[in-house]
Protein backbone atom coordinates (compact mmCIF):
# COMPACT_ATOMS: atom_id res chain seq x y z
CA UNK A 1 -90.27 26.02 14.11
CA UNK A 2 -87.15 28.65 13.63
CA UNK A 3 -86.33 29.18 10.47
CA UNK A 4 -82.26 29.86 9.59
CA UNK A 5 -81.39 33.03 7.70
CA UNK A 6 -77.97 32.34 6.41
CA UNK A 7 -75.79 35.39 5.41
CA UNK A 8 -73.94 35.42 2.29
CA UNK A 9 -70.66 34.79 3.74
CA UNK A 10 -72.09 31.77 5.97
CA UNK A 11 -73.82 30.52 2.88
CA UNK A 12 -70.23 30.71 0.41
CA UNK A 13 -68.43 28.98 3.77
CA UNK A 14 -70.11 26.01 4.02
CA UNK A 15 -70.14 25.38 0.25
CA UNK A 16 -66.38 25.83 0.33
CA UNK A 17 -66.18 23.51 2.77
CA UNK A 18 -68.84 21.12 1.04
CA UNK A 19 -66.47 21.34 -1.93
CA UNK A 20 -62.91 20.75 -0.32
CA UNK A 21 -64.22 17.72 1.46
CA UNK A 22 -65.70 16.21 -1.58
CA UNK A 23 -63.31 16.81 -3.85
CA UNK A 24 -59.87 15.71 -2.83
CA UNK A 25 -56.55 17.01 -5.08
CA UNK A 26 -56.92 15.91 -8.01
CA UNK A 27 -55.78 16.69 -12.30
CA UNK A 28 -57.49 18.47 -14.26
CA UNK A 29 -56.92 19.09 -18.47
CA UNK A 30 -57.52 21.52 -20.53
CA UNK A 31 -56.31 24.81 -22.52
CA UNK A 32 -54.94 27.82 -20.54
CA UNK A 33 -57.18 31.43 -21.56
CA UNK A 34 -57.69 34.48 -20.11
CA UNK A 35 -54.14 34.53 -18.51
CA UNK A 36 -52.78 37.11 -16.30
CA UNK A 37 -49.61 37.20 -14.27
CA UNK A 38 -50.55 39.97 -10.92
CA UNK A 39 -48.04 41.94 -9.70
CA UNK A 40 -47.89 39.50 -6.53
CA UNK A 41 -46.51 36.84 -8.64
CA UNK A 42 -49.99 34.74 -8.72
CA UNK A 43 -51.12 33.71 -12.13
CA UNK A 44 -54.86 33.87 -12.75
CA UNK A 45 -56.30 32.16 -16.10
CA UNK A 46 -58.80 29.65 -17.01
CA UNK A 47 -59.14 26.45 -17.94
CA UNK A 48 -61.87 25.38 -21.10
CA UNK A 49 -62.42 22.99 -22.98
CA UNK A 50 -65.14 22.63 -26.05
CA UNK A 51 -68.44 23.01 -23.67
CA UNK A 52 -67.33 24.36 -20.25
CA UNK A 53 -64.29 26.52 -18.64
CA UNK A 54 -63.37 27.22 -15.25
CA UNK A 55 -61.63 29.97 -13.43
CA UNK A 56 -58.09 29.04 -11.85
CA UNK A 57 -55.54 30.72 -9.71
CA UNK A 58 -51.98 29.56 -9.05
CA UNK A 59 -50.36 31.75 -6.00
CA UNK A 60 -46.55 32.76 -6.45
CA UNK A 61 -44.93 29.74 -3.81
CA UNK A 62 -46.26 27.14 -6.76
CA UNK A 63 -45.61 29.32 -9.30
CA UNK A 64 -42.41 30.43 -9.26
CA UNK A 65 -41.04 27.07 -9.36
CA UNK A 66 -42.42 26.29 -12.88
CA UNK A 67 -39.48 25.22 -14.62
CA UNK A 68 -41.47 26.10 -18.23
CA UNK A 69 -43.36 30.07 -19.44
CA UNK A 70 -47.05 29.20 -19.33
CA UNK A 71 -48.91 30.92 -22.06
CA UNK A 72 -52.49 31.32 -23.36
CA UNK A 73 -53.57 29.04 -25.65
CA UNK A 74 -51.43 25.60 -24.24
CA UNK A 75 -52.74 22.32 -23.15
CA UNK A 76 -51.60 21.72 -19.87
CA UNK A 77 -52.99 18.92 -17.09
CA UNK A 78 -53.68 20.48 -13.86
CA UNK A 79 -52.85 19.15 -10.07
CA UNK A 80 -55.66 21.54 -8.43
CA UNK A 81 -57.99 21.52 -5.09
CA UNK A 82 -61.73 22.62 -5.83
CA UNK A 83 -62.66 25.78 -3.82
CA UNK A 84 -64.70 28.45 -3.79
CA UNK A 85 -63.70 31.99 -3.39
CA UNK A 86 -65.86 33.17 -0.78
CA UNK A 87 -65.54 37.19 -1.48
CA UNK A 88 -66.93 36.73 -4.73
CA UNK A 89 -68.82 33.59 -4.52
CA UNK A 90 -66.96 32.22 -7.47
CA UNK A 91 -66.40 28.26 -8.26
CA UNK A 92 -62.58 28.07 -8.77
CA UNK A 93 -59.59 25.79 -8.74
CA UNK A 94 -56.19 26.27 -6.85
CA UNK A 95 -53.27 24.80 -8.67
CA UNK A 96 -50.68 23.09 -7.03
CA UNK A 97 -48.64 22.06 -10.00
CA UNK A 98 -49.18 21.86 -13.76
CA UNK A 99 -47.25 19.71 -16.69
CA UNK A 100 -47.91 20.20 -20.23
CA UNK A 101 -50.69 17.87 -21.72
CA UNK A 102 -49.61 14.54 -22.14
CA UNK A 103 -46.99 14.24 -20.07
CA UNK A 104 -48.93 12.50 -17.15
CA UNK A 105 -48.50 9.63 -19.25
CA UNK A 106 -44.40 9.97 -18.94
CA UNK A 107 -45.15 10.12 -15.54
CA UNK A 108 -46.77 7.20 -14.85
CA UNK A 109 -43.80 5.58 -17.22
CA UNK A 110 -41.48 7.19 -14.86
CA UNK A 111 -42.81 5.92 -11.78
CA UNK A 112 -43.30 2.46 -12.66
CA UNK A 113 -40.26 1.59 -14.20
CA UNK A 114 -38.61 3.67 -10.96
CA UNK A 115 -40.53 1.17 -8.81
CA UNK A 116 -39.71 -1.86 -10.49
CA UNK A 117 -36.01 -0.76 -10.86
CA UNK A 118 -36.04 -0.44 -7.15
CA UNK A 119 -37.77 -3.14 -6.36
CA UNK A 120 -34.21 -4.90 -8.14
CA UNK A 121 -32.07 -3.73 -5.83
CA UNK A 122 -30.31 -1.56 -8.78
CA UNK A 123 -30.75 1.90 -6.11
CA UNK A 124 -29.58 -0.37 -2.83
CA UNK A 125 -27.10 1.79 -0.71
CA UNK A 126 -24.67 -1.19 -0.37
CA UNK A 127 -24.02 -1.05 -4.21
CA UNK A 128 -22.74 1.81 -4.10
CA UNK A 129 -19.15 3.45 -5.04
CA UNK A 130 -17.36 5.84 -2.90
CA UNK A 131 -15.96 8.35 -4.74
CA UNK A 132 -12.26 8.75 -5.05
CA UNK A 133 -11.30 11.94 -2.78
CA UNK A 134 -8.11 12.87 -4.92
CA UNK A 135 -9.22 11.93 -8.53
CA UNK A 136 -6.39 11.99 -11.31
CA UNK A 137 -8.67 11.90 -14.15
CA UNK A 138 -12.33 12.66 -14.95
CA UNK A 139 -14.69 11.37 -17.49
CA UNK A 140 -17.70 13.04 -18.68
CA UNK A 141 -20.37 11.66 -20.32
CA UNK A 142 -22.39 14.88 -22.39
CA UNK A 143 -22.81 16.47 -25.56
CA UNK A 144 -20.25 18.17 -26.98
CA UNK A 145 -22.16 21.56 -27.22
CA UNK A 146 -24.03 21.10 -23.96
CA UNK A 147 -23.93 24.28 -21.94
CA UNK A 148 -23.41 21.85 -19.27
CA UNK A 149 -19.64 20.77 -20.53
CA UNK A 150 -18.65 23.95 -20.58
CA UNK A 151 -19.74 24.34 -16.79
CA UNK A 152 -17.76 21.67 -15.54
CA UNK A 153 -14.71 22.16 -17.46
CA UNK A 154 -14.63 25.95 -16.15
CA UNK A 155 -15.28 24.67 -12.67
CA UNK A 156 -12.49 21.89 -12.49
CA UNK A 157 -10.10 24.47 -14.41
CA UNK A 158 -10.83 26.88 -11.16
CA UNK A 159 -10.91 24.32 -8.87
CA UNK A 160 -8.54 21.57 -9.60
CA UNK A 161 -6.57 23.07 -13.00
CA UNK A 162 -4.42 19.66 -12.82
CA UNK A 163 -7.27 17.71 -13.08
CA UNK A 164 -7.20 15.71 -16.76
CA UNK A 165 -10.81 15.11 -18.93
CA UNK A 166 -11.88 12.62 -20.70
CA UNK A 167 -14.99 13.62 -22.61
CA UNK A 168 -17.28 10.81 -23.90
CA UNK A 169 -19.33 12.22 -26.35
CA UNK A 170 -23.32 11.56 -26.46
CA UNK A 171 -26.61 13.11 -27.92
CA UNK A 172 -28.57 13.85 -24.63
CA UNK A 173 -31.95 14.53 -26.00
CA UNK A 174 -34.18 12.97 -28.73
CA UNK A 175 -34.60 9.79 -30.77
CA UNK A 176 -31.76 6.99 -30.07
CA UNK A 177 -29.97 9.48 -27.42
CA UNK A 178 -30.67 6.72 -24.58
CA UNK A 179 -28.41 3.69 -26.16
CA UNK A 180 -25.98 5.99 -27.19
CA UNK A 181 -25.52 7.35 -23.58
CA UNK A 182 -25.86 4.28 -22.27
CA UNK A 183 -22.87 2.96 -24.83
CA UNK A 184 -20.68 5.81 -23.79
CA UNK A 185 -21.08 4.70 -20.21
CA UNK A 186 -20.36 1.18 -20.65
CA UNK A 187 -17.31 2.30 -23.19
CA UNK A 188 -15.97 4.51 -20.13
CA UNK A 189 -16.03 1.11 -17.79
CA UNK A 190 -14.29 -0.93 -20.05
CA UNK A 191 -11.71 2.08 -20.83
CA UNK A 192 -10.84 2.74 -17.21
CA UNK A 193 -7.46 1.90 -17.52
CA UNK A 194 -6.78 2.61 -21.15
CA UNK A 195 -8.11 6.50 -20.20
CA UNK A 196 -6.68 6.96 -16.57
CA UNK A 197 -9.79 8.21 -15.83
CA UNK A 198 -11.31 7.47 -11.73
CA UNK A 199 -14.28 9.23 -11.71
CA UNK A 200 -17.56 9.59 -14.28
CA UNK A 201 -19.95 12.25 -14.58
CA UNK A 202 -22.94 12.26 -16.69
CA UNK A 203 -24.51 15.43 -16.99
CA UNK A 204 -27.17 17.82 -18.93
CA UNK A 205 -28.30 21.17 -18.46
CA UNK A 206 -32.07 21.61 -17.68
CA UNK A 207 -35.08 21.04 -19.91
CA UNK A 208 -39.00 19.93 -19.76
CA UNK A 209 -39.08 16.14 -18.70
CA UNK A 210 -39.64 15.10 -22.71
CA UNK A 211 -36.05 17.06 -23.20
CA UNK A 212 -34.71 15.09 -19.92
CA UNK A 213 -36.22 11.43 -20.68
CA UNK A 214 -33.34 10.27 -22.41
CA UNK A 215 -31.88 9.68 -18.48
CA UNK A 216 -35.12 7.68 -17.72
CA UNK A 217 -34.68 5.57 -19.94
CA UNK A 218 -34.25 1.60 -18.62
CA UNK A 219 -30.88 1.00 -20.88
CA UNK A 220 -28.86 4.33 -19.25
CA UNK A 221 -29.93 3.38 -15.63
CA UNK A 222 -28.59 0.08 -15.75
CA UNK A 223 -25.55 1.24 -17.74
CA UNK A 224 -24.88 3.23 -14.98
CA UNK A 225 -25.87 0.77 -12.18
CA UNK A 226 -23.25 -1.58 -13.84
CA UNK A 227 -20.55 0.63 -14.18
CA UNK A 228 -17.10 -0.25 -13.14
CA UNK A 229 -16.20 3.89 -12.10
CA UNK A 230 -18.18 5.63 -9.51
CA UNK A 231 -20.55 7.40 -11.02
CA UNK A 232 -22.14 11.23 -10.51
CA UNK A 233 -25.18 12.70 -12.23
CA UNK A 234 -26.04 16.19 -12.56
CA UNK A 235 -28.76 16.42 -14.53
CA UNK A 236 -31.05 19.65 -15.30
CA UNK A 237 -31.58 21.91 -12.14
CA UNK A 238 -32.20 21.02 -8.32
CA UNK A 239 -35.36 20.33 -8.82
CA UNK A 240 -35.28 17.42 -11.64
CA UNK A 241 -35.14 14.09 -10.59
CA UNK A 242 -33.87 11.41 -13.31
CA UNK A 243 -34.07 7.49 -12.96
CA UNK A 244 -30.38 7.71 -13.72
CA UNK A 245 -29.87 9.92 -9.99
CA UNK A 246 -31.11 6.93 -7.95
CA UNK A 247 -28.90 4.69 -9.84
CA UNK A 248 -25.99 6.85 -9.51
CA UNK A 249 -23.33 6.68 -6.68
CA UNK A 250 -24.03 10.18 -6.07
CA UNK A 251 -26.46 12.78 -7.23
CA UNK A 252 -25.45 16.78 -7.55
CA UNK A 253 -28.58 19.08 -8.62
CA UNK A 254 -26.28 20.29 -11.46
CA UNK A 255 -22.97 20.03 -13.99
CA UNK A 256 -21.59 22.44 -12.10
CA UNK A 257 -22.14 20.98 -8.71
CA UNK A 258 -21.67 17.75 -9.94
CA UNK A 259 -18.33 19.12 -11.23
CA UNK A 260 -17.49 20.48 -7.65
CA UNK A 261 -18.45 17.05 -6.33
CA UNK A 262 -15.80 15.60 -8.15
CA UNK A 263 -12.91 18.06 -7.41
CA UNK A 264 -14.08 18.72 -3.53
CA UNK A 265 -11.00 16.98 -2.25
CA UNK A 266 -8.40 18.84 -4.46
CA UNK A 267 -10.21 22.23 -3.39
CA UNK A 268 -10.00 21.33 0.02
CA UNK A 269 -6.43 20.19 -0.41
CA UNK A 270 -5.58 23.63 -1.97
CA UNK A 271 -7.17 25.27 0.89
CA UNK A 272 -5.21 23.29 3.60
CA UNK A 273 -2.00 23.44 1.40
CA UNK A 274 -2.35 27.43 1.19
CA UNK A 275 -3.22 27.41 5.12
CA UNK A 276 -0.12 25.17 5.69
CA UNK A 277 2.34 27.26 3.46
CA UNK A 278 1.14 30.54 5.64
CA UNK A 279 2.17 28.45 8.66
CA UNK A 280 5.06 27.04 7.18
CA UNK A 281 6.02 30.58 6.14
CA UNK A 282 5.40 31.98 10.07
CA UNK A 283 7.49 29.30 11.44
CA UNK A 284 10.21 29.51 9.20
CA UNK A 285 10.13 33.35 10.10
CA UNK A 286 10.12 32.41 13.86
CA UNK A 287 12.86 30.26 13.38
CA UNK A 288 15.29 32.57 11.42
CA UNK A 289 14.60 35.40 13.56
CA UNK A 290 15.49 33.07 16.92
CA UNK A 291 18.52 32.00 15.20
CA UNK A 292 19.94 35.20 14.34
CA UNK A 293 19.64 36.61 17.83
CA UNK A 294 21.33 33.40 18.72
CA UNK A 295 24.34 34.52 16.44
CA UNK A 296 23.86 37.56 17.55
CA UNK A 297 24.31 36.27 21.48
CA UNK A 298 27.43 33.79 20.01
CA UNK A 299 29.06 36.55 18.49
CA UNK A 300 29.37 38.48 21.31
CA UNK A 301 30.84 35.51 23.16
CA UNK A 302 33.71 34.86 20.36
CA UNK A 303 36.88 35.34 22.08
CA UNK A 304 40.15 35.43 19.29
CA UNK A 305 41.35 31.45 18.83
CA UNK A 306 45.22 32.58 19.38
CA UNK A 307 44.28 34.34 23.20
CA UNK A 308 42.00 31.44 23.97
CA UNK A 309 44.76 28.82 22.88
CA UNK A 310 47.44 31.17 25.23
CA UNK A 311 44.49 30.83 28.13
CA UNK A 312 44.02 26.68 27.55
CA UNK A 313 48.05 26.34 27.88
CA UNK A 314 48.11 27.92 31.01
CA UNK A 315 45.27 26.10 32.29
CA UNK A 316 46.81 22.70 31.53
CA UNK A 317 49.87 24.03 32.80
CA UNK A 318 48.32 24.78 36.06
CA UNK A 319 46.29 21.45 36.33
CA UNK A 320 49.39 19.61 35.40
CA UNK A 321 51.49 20.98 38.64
CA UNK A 322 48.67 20.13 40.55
CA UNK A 323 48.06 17.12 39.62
CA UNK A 324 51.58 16.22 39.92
CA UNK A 325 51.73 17.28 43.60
CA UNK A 326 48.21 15.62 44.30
CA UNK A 327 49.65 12.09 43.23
CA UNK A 328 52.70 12.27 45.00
CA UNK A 329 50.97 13.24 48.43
CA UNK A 330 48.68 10.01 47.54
CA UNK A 331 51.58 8.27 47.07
CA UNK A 332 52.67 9.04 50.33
CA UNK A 333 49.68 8.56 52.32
CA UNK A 334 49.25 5.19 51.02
CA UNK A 335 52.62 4.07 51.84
CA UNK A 336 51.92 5.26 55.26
CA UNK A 337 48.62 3.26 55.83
CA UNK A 338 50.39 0.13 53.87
CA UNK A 339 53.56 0.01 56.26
CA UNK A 340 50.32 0.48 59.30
CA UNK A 341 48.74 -2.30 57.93
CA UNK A 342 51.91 -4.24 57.57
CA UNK A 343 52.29 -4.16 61.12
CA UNK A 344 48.87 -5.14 62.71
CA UNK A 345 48.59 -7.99 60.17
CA UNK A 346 52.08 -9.17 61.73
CA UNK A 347 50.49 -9.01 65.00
CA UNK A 348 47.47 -10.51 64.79
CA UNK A 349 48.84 -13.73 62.99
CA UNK A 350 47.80 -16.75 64.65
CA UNK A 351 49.63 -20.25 66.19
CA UNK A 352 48.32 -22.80 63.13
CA UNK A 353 50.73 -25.33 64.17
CA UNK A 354 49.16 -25.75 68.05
CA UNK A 355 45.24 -25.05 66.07
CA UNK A 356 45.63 -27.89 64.04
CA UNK A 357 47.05 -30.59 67.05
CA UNK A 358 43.64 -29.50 68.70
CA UNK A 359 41.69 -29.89 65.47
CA UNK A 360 43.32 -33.23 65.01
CA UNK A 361 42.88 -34.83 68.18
CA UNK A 362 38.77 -33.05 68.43
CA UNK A 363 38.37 -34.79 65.09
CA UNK A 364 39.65 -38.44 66.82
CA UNK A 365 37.38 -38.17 69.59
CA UNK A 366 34.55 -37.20 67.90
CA UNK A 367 34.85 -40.17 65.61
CA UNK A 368 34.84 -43.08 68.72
CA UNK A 369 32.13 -41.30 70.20
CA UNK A 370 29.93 -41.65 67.28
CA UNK A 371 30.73 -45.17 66.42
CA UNK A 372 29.73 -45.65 70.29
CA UNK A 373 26.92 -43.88 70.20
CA UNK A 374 25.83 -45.63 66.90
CA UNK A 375 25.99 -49.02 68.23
CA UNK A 376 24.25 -48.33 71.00
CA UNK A 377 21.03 -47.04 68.90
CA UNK A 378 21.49 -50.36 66.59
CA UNK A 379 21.13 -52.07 69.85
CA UNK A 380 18.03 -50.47 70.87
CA UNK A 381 16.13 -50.36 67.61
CA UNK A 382 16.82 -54.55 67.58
CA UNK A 383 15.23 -54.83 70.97
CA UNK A 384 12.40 -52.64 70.09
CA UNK A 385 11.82 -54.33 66.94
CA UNK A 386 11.77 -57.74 68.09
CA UNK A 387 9.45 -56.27 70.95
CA UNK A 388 6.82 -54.42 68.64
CA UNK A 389 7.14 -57.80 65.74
CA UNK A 390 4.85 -59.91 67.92
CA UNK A 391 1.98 -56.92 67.86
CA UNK A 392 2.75 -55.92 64.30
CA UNK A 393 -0.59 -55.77 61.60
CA UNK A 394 1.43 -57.92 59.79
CA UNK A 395 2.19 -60.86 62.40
CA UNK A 396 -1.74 -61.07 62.64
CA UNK A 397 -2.26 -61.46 59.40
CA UNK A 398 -0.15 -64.10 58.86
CA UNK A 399 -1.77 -65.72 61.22
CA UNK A 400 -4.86 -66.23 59.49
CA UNK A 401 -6.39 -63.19 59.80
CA UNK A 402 -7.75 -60.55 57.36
CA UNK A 403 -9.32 -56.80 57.04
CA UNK A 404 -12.31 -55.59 55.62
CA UNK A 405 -13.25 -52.64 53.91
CA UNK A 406 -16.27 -51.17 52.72
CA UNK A 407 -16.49 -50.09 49.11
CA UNK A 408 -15.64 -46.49 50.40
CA UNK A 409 -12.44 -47.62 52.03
CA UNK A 410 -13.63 -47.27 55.22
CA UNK A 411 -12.98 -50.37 57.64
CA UNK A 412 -15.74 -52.64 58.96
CA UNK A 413 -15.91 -53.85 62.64
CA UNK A 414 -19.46 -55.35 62.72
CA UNK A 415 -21.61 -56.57 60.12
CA UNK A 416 -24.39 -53.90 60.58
CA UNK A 417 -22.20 -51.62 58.31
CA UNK A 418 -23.16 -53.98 55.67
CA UNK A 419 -25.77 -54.90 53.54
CA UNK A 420 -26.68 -58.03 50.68
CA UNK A 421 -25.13 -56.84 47.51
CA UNK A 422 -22.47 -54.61 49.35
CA UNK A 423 -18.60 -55.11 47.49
CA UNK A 424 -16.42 -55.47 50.09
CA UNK A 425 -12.37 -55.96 49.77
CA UNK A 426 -10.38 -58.29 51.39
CA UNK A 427 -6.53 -57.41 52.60
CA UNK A 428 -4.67 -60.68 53.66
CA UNK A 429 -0.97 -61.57 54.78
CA UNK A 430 0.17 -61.33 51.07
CA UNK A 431 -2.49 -59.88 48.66
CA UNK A 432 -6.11 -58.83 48.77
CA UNK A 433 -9.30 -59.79 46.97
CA UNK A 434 -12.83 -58.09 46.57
CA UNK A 435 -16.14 -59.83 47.44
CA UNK A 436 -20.02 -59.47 47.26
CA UNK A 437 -22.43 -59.92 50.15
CA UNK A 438 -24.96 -62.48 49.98
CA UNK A 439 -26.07 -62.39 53.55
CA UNK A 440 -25.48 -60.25 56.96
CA UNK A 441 -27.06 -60.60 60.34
């Protein structure tokens, strides 16, 4: 029996692999020591706790998007794979994210009431607002001497200068903050049209998810959810996520963005109303320059109004002579087919006097020979009549006869066309009847 001789590497590869399959991701607490930040951008430290420590490493991608300084000596909680670094044979964890120690509970706070907010219908697309795309007023919902209010005031004043504020101001961090945010939301719904205001952003620079909670809290989401205005959040940077976004009518990753949000139809208007006046400018250039080499064209055509007066005289002088001489050679030639006329018409008069003798005496002789010709039809139609009255339907009937029909109409010669409960009708002299079949041979 063979014996296997590992090598070292072969040996630290399988228990890598022994470790990532038996260990899925999973969080890990404890206090950060030994930390050192490489050159790379990967953080190396450890993580101990009263009896044990372990050696971590967090590589640049994850941790350059910590949104806090990590520093020896903190409790954090740990999102981490277990590995094992194979060119040293060391036991080791690699961090995907961390959070400062306790703060998985806000998490799990987060997420449930997220999930049961949802589960309302309080984030449903069909509830919400669109915003308005030329807004006369905005309303902002902040503290006073947030960094974040002065972002969005200097980026309407460069955007949209026109555009009016109406600043609602809130704590946005720490004990009570929520119902007074909440308030100031509900205050800006009621106030729409005491304030003028279309439009309502809540916002809040960036901060740890304890400085941010205020806008997870249950009373501001629904505030905003019920809110008469459309609302926009920008709260902390692109990478925080409130309970308040999903309840908002639109989300911007910050003030500032959220403040562009707002004024994106006035900036675009400004854009197209610069681009139109640069048109508007060309044309009217285009226009002036065609006109004046149009005056220049009419003024060389200007003749003095006293020689073109002189030269209209003399042409209705000349038009007048000959239309003078062109009506009086009409005149003549229509006398001359007139008098032609007069002539042939005399001619070709006819005799009425002999017409109407002929006319008379035609109309005297047509008249006998229709009254002859009339009597003798009468004549014939009384001989045929009293010829066809003998053979006449009629003259059968009435002498005790009758016809039968079938209850299609058709006629019946023989009683094979019938049968015992047939309807048949009966046509006599005067009248008809129906009748039923009891019997047919």
């Amino acid at each position: 029996m063979s014996i296997e001789i590992l090598t070292v590497a072969a040996l630290n590869s399988r228990a890598r692999e022994i470790l990532q399959q038996h260990f899925p991701l999973l969080w890990v607490g404890g206090e950060v020591s030994n930390l050192t930040r490489a050159a790379s951008g990967h953080f190396y430290f450890s993580l101990k706790d009263a009896t044990a420590q372990v050696r971590c490493v967090m590589f640049r991608n994850r941790a350059q998007v910590l949104a806090w300084r990590l520093e020896n000596g903190q409790q954090v909680e740990a999102q981490a794979l277990v590995t094992l670094y194979e060119a040293r044979g060391e036991f080791q964890l690699n961090i995907e994210g961390l959070r400062r120690a306790g703060v998985g509970a806000l998490y799990e706070a987060y997420a449930r009431l997220r999930l049961q907010l949802e589960t309302e219908g309080l984030f449903a697309a069909d509830k919400k607002l669109p915003l308005p795309g030329f807004p006369r007023s905005v309303g902002i919902v902040t503290s006073p001497q947030a960094a974040a209010l002065r972002d969005v005031i200097s980026t309407l004043a460069r955007r949209a200068p026109h555009l009016r504020t109406v600043l609602y101001p809130v704590p946005v961090q720490g004990d009570g903050a929520a119902q007074k945010i909440a308030a100031a939301i509900a205050l800006a719904g009621e106030r729409t049209h005491q304030d003028g205001i279309d439009v309502l952003l809540v916002v809040r620079g960036g901060g740890s998810i304890e400085d941010l909670w205020a806008f997870n809290e249950e009373c501001v989401v629904r505030a905003v959810a019920a809110c008469r205005l459309p609302v926009v959040t920008g709260i902390g940077h692109e990478t925080d996520f409130c309970i308040v976004d999903f309840a908002a009518d639109q989300r911007a990753a910050t003030p500032t963005a959220a403040a562009e949000l707002v004024s994106a139809g006035w900036f675009a208007a400004a854009d197209q109303l610069a681009a139109l006046g640069v048109a508007l400018q060309r044309a009217l250039r285009r226009s002036l320059e065609a006109r004046m080499q149009h005056l220049d064209l009419m003024a060389q055509r200007l003749v003095h109004p006293g020689k073109r007066l002189k030269h209209q005289r003399e042409t209705a002088a000349h038009l007048a002579t000959r239309l003078k001489s062109a009506l009086a050679s009409r005149l003549r030639q229509e006398a001359v087919v007139l008098e032609n006329q007069r002539w042939r018409l005399g001619r070709a008069r006819p005799a009425t006097q002999t017409a109407a003798a002929h006319v008379a005496l035609a109309e005297q002789r047509l008249g006998s020979a229709v009254k002859c010709h009339l009597a003798a039809l009468q004549a014939r139609l009384g001989t045929l009549s009293a010829a066809l009255a003998p053979l006449s339907p009629q003259a059968t009937l009435e002498r005790g006869y009758s016809i039968v029909r079938d209850s299609h109409g058709a006629l019946v010669f023989t009683s094979h066309q019938l049968a015992s409960g047939d309807t048949i009708e009966l046509h006599f002299a005067k009248g008809w009847a129906h009748a039923h079949v009891d019997t047919s041979e």
